[in-house]
N, C-alpha and C. Protein backbone atom coordinates (compact mmCIF):
# COMPACT_ATOMS: atom_id res chain seq x y z
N UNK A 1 2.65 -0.20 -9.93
CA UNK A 1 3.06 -1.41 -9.25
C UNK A 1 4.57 -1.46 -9.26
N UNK A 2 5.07 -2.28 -8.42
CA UNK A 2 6.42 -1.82 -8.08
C UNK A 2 7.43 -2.90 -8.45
N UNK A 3 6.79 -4.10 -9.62
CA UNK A 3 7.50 -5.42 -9.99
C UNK A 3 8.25 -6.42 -8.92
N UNK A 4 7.32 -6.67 -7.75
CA UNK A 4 7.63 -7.46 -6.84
C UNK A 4 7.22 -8.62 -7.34
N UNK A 5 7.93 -9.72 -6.89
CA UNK A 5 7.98 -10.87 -7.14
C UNK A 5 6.34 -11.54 -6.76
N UNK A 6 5.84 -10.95 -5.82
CA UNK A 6 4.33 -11.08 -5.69
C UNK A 6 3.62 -10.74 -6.20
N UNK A 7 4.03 -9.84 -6.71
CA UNK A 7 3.22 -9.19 -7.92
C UNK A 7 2.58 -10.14 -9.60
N UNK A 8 3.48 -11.08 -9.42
CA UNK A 8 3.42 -11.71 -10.47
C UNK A 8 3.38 -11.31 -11.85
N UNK A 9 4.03 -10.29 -12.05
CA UNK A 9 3.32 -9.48 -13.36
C UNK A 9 4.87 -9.32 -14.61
N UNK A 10 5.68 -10.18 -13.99
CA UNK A 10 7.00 -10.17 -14.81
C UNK A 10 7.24 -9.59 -16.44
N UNK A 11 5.71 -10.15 -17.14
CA UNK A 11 6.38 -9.83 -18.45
C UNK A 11 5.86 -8.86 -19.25
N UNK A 12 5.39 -7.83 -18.03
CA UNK A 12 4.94 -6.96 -18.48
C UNK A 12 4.90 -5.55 -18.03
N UNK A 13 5.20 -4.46 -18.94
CA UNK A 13 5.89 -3.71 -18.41
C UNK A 13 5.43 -2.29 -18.86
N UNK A 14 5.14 -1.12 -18.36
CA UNK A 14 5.10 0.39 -18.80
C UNK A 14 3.57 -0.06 -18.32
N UNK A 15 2.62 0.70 -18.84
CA UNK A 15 0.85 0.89 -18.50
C UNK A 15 0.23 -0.04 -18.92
N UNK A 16 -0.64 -0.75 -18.02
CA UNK A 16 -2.06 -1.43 -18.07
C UNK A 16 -3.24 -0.75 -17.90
N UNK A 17 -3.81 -0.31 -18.66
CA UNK A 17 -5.55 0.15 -18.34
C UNK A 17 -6.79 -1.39 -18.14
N UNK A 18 -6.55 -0.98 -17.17
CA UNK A 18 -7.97 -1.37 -16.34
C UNK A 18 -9.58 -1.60 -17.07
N UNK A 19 -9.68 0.16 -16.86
CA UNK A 19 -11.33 0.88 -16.94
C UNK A 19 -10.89 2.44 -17.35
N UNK A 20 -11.77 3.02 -17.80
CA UNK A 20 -11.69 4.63 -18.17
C UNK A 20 -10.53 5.29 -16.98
N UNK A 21 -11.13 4.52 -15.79
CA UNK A 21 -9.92 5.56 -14.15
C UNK A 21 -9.09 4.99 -14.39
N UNK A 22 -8.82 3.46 -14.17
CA UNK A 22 -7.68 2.59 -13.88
C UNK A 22 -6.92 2.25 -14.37
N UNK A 23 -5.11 2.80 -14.35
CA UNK A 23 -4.12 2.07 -14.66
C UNK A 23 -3.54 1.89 -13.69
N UNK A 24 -2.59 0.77 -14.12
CA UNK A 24 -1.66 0.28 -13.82
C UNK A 24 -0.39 0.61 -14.06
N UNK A 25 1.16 1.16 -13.21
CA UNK A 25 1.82 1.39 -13.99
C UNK A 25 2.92 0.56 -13.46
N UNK A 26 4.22 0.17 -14.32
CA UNK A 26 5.05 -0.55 -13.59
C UNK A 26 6.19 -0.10 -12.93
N UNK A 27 6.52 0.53 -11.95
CA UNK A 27 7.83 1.05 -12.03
C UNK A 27 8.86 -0.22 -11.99
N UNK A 28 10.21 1.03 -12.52
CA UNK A 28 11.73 0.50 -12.51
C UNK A 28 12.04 -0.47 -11.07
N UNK A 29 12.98 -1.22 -11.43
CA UNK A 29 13.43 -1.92 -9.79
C UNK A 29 13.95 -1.35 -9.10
N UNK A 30 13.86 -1.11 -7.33
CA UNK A 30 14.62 -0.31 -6.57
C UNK A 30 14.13 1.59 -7.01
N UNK A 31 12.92 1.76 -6.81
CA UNK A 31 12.60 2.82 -7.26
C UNK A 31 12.16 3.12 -6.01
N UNK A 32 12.72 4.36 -5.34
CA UNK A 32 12.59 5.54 -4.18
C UNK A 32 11.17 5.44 -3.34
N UNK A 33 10.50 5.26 -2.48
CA UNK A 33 9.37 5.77 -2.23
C UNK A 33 8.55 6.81 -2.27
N UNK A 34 9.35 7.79 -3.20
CA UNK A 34 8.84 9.02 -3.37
C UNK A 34 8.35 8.68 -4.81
N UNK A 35 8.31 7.87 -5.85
CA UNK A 35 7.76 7.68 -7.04
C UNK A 35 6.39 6.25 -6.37
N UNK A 36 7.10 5.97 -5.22
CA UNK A 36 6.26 4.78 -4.91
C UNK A 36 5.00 4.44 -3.68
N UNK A 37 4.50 6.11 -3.30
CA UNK A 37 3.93 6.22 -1.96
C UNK A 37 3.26 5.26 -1.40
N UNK A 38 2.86 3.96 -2.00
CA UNK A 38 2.44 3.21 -0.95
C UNK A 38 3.41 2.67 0.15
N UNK A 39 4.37 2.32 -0.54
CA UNK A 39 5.50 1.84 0.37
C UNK A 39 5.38 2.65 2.07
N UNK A 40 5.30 3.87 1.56
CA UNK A 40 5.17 4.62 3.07
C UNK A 40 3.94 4.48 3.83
N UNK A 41 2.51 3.65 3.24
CA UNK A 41 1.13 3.14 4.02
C UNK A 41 1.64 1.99 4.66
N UNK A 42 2.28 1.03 3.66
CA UNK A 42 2.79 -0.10 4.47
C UNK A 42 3.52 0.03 5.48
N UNK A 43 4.86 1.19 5.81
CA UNK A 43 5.62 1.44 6.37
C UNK A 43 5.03 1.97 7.70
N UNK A 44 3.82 2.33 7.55
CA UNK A 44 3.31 3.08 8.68
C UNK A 44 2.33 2.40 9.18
N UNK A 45 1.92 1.40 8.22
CA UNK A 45 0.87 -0.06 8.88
C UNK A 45 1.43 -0.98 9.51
N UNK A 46 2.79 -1.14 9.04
CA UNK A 46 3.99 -1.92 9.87
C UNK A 46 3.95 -1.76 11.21
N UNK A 47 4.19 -0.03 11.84
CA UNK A 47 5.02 0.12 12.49
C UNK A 47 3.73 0.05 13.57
N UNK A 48 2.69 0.57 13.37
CA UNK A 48 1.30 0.38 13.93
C UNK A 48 0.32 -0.51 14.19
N UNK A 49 0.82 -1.55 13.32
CA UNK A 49 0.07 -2.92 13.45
C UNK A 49 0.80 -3.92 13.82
N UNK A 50 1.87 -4.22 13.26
CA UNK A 50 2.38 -5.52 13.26
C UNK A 50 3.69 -5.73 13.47
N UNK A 51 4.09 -4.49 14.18
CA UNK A 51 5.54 -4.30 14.48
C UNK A 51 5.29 -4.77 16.25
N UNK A 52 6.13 -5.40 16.41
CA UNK A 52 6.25 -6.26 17.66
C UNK A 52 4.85 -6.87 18.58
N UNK A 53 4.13 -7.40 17.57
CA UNK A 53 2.70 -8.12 18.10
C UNK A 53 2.66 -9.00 17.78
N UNK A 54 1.90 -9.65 18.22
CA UNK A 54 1.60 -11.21 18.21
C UNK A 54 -0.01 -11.58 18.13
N UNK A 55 -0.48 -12.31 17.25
CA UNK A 55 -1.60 -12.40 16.96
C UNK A 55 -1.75 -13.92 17.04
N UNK A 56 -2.52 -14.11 18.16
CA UNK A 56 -3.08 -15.83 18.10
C UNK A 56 -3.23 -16.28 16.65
N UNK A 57 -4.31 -15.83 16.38
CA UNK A 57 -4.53 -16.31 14.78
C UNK A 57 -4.83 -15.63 13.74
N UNK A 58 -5.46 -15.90 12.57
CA UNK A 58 -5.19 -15.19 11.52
C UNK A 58 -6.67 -13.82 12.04
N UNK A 59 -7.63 -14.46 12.14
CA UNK A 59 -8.40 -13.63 12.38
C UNK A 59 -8.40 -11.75 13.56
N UNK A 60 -7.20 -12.30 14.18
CA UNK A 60 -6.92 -11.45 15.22
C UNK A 60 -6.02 -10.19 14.27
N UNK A 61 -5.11 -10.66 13.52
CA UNK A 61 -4.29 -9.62 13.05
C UNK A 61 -5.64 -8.96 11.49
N UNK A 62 -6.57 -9.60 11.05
CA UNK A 62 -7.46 -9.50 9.75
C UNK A 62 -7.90 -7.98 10.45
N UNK A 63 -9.05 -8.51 12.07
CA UNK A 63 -9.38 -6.93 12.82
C UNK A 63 -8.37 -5.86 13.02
N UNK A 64 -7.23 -6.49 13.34
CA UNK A 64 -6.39 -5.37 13.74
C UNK A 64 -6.12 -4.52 11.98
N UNK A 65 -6.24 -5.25 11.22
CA UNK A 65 -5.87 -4.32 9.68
C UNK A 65 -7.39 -3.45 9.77
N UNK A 66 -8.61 -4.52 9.84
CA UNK A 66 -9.55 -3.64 9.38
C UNK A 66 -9.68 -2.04 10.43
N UNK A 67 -9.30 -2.13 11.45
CA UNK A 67 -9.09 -1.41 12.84
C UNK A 67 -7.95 -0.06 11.80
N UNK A 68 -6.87 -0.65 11.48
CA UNK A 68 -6.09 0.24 10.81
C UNK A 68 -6.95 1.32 9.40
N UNK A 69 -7.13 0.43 8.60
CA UNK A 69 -7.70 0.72 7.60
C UNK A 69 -8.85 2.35 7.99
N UNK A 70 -9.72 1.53 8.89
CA UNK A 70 -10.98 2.32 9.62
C UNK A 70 -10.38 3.88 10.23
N UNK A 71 -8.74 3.62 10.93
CA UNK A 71 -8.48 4.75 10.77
C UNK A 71 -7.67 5.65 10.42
N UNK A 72 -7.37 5.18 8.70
CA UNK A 72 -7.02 5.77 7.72
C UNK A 72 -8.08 6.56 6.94
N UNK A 73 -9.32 6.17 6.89
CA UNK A 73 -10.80 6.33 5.95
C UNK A 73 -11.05 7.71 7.22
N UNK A 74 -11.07 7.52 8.71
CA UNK A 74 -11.18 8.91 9.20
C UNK A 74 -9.88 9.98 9.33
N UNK A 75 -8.63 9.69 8.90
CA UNK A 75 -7.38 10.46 8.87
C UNK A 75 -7.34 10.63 7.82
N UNK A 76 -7.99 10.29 6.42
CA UNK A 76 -7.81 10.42 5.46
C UNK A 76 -7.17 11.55 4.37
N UNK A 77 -7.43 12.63 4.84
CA UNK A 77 -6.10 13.78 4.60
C UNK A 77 -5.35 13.95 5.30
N UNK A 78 -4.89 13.76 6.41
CA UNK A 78 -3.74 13.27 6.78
C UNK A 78 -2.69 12.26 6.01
N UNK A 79 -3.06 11.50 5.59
CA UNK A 79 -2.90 10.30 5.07
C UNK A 79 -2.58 10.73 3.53
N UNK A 80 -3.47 11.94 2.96
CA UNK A 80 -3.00 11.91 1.55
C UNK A 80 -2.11 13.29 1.50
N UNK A 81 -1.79 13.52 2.95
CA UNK A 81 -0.56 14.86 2.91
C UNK A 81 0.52 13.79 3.16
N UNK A 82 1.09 13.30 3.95
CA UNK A 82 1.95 11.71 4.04
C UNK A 82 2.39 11.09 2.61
N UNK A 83 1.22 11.27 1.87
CA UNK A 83 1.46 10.31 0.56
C UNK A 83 1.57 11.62 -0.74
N UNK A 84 1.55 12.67 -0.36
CA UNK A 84 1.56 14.00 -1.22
C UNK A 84 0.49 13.65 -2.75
N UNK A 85 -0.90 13.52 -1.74
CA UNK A 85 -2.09 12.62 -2.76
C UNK A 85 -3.19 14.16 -2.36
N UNK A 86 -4.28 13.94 -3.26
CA UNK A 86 -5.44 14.51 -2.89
C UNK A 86 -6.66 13.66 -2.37
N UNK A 87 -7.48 14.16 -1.48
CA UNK A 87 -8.50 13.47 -1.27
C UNK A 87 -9.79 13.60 -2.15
């Protein structure tokens, strides 16, 4: 996690375990997108979804994510060569 103010997670800091899979880790402030690959899903959900559109209401932009999402799950190595991830 990347200690955004949305994040809410201020007073706490280095690894959270979850479950046996799941941590949590916190990075430093102002840390690169190369320690931080989501930044570059958002960056590319931005530029594909919600970069110069207009959505009547909330429900219109909800499809257009699930629409995104749907085709990330079929680009999906694509997506984890982008994020230098495995599938």
């Amino acid at each position: 996690m990347d200690n955004a103010p949305a994040h809410g997670y201020r007073k706490i800091h280095g690894e959270v375990k979850v479950n046996e899979r799941l941590y949590f880790y916190f990075l430093p402030p102002y840390t690169v997108a190369k320690l931080n690959p989501v930044e570059k899903v958002f960056r590319f959900f931005r530029a594909k979804v919600t970069h110069n559109e207009y959505f009547a209401d909330i429900s219109h932009l909800i499809e257009a994510a699930r629409n995104f999402f749907r085709y990330l799950y079929v680009c999906r190595s694509r997506v984890a060569s982008l994020i230098h991830a495995e599938v």
